[in-house]
C-alpha atoms as a PDB file:
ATOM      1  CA  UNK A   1     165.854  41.501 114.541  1.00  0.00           C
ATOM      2  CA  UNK A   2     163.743  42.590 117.250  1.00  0.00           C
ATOM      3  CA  UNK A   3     159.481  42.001 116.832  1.00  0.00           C
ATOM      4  CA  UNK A   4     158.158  40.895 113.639  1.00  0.00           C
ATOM      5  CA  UNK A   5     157.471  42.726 110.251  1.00  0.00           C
ATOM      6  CA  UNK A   6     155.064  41.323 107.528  1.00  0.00           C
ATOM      7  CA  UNK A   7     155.129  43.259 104.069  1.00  0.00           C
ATOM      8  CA  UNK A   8     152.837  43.033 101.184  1.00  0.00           C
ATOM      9  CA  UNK A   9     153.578  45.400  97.997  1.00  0.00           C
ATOM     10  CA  UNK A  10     150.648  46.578  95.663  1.00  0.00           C
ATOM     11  CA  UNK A  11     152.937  47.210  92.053  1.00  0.00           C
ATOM     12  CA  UNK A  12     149.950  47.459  89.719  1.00  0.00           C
ATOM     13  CA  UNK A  13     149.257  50.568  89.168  1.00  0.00           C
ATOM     14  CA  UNK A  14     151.199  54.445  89.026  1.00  0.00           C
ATOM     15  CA  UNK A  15     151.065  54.474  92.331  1.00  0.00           C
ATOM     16  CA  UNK A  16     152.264  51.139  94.519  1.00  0.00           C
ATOM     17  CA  UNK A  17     151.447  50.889  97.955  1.00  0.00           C
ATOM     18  CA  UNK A  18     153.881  48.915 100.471  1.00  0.00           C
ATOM     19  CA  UNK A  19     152.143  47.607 103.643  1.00  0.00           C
ATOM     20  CA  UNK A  20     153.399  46.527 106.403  1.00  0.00           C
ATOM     21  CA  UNK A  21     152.070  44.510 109.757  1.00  0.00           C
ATOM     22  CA  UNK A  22     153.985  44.642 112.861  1.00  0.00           C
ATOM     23  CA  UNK A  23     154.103  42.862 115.913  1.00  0.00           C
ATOM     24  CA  UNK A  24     156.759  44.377 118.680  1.00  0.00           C
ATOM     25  CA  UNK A  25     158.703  41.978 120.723  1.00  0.00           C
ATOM     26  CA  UNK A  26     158.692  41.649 124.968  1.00  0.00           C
ATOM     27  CA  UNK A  27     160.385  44.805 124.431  1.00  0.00           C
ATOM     28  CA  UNK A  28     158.084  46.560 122.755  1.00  0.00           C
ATOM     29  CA  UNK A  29     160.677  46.910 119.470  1.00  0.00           C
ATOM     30  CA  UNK A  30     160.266  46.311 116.154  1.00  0.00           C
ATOM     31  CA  UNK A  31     163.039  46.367 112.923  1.00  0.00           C
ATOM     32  CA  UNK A  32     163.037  45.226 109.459  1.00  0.00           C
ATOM     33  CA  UNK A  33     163.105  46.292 105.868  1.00  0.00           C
ATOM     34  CA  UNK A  34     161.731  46.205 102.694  1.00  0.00           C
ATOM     35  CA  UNK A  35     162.890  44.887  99.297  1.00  0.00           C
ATOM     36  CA  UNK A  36     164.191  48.119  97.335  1.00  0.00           C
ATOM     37  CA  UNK A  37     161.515  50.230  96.049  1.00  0.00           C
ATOM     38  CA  UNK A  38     162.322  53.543  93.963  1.00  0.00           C
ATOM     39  CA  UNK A  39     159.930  56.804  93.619  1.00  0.00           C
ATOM     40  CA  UNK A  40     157.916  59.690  95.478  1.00  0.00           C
ATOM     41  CA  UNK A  41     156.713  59.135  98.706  1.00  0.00           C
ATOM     42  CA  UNK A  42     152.983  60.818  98.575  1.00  0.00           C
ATOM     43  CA  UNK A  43     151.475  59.718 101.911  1.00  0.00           C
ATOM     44  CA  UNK A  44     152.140  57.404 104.863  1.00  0.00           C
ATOM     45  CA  UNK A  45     149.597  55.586 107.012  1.00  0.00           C
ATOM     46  CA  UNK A  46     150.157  54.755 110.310  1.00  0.00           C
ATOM     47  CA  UNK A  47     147.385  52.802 112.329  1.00  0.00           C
ATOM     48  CA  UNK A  48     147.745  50.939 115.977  1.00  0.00           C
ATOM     49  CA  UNK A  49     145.683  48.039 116.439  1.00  0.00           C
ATOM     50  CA  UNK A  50     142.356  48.136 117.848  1.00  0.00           C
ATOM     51  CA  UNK A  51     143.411  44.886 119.911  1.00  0.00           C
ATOM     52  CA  UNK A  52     146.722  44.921 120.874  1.00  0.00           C
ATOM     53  CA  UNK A  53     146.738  48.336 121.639  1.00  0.00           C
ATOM     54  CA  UNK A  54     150.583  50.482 121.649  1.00  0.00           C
ATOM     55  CA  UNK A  55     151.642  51.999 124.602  1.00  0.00           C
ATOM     56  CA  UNK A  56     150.768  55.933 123.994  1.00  0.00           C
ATOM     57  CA  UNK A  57     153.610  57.511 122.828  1.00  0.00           C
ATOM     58  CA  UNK A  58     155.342  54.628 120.708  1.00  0.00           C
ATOM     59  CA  UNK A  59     158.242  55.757 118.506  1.00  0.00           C
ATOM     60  CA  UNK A  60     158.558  55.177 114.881  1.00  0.00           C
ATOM     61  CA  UNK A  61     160.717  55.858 112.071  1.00  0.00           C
ATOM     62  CA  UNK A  62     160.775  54.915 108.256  1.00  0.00           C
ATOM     63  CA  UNK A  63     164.550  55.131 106.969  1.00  0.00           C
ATOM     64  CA  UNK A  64     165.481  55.102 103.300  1.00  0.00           C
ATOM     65  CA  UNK A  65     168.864  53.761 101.972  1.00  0.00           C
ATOM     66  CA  UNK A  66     170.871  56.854 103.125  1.00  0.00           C
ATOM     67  CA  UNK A  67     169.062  56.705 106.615  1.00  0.00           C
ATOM     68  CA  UNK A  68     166.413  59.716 106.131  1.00  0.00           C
ATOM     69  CA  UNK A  69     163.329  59.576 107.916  1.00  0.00           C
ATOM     70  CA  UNK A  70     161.253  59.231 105.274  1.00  0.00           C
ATOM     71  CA  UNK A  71     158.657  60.090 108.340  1.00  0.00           C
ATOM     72  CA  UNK A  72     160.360  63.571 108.739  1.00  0.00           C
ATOM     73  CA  UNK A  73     160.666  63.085 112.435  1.00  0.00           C
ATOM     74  CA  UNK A  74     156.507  63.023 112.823  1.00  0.00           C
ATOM     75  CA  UNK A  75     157.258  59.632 114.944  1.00  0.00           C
ATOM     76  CA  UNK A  76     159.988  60.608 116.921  1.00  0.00           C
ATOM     77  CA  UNK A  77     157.401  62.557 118.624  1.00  0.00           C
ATOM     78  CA  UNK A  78     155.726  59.929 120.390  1.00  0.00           C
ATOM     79  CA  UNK A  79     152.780  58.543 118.574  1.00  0.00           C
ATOM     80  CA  UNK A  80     148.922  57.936 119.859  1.00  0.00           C
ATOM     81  CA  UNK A  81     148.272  54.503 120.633  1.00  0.00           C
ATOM     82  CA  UNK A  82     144.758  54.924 119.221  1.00  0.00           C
ATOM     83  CA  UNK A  83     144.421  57.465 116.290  1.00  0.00           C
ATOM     84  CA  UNK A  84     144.990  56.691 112.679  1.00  0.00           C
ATOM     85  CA  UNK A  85     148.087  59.176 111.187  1.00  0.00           C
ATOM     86  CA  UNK A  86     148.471  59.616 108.095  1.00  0.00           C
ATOM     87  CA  UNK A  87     151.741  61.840 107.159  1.00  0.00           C
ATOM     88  CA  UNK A  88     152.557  63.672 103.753  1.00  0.00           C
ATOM     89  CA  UNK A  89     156.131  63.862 103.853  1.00  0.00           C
ATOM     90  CA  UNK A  90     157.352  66.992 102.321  1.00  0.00           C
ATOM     91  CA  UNK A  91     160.939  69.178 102.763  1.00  0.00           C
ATOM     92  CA  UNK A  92     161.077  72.188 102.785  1.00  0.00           C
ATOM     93  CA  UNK A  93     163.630  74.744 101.734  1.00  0.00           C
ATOM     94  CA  UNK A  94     162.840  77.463 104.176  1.00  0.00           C
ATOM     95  CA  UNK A  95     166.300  79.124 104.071  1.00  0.00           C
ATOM     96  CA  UNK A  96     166.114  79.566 100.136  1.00  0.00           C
ATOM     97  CA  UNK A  97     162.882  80.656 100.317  1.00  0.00           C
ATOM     98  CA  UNK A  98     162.077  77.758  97.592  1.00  0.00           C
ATOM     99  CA  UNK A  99     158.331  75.815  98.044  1.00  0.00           C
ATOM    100  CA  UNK A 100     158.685  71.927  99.628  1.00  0.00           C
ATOM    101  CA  UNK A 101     159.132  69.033  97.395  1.00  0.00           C
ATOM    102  CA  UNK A 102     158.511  65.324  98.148  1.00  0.00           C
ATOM    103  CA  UNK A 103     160.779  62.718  99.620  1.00  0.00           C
ATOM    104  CA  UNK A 104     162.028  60.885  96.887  1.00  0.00           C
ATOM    105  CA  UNK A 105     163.579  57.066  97.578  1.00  0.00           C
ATOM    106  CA  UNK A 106     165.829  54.411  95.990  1.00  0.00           C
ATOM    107  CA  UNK A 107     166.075  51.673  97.546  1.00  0.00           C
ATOM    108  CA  UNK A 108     165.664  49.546 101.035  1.00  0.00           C
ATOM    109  CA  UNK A 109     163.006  51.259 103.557  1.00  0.00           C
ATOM    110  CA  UNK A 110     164.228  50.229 107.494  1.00  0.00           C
ATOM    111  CA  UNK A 111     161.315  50.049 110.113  1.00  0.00           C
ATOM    112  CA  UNK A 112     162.331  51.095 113.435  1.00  0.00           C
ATOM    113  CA  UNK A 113     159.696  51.113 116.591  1.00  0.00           C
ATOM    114  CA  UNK A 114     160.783  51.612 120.199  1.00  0.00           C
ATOM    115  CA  UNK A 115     158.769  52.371 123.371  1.00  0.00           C
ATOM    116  CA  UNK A 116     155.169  50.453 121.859  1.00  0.00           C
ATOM    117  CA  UNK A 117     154.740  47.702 125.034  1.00  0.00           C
ATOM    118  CA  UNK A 118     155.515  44.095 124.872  1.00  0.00           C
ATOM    119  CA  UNK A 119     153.739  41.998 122.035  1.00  0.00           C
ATOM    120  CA  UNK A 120     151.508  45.074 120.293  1.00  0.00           C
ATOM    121  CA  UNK A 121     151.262  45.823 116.476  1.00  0.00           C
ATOM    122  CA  UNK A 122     149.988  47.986 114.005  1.00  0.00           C
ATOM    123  CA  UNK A 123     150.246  48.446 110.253  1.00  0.00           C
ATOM    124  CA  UNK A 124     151.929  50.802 108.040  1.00  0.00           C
ATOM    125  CA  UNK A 125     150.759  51.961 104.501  1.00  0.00           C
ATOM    126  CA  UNK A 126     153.389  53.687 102.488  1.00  0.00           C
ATOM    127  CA  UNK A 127     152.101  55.433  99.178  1.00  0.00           C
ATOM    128  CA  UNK A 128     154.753  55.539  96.122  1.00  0.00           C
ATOM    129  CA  UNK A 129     154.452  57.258  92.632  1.00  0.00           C
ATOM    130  CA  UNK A 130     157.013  56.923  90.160  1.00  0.00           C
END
């Protein structure tokens, strides 16, 4: 497992919040996973620390049990090694004409970062209703 991934899970109320610290190894990679968690994914939260800054441009992405993006490709894009995202993930049904819906999840989320610099971190908030 490349880097290190620390996550706490807040299951007390109708919406639980997972977060997550991570620390990227000398090659600026980080993977893990959480337990299995089951609902609605309403927002994600994506901050870079304020002291071991990411390499602008850091890759990130959040996959559920049946490898979706739960991210929707927002970190394949390259992410800023000093602004705070947060990301609604939503699909949309463009070709049937048929208004987005959230991304809905059961079971393991994978963490996947590539490209951040050797030894940098950042936490991830991930927002769950049932």
């Amino acid at each position: 497992m490349a880097g290190t991934l620390a996550v706490t899970y807040s299951e007390t109320r109708a919406v639980k919040k997972i977060n997550t610290a991570w620390i990227s190894d000398g090659a600026g990679a980080v993977s893990g996973s959480t337990k299995k968690v089951s609902g609605r994914v309403v927002r994600v939260t994506i901050v870079p620390s304020i002291v071991d800054v990411p390499t602008e441009n850091y890759t990130m992405q959040i996959n559920d049990a049946d490898g979706v993006d739960i991210l929707m490709g927002y970190g394949s894009a390259g992410l800023s090694a000093t602004i705070k995202r947060t990301i609604v993930p939503r699909i949309n049904d463009a070709v049937l004409g048929q208004p987005s819906y959230p991304v809905v999840i059961d079971g393991n989320l994978s963490f996947v970062v590539a490209g951040a610099g050797a030894l940098k971190a950042g936490t991830v908030s991930i927002y769950i209703e049932q």
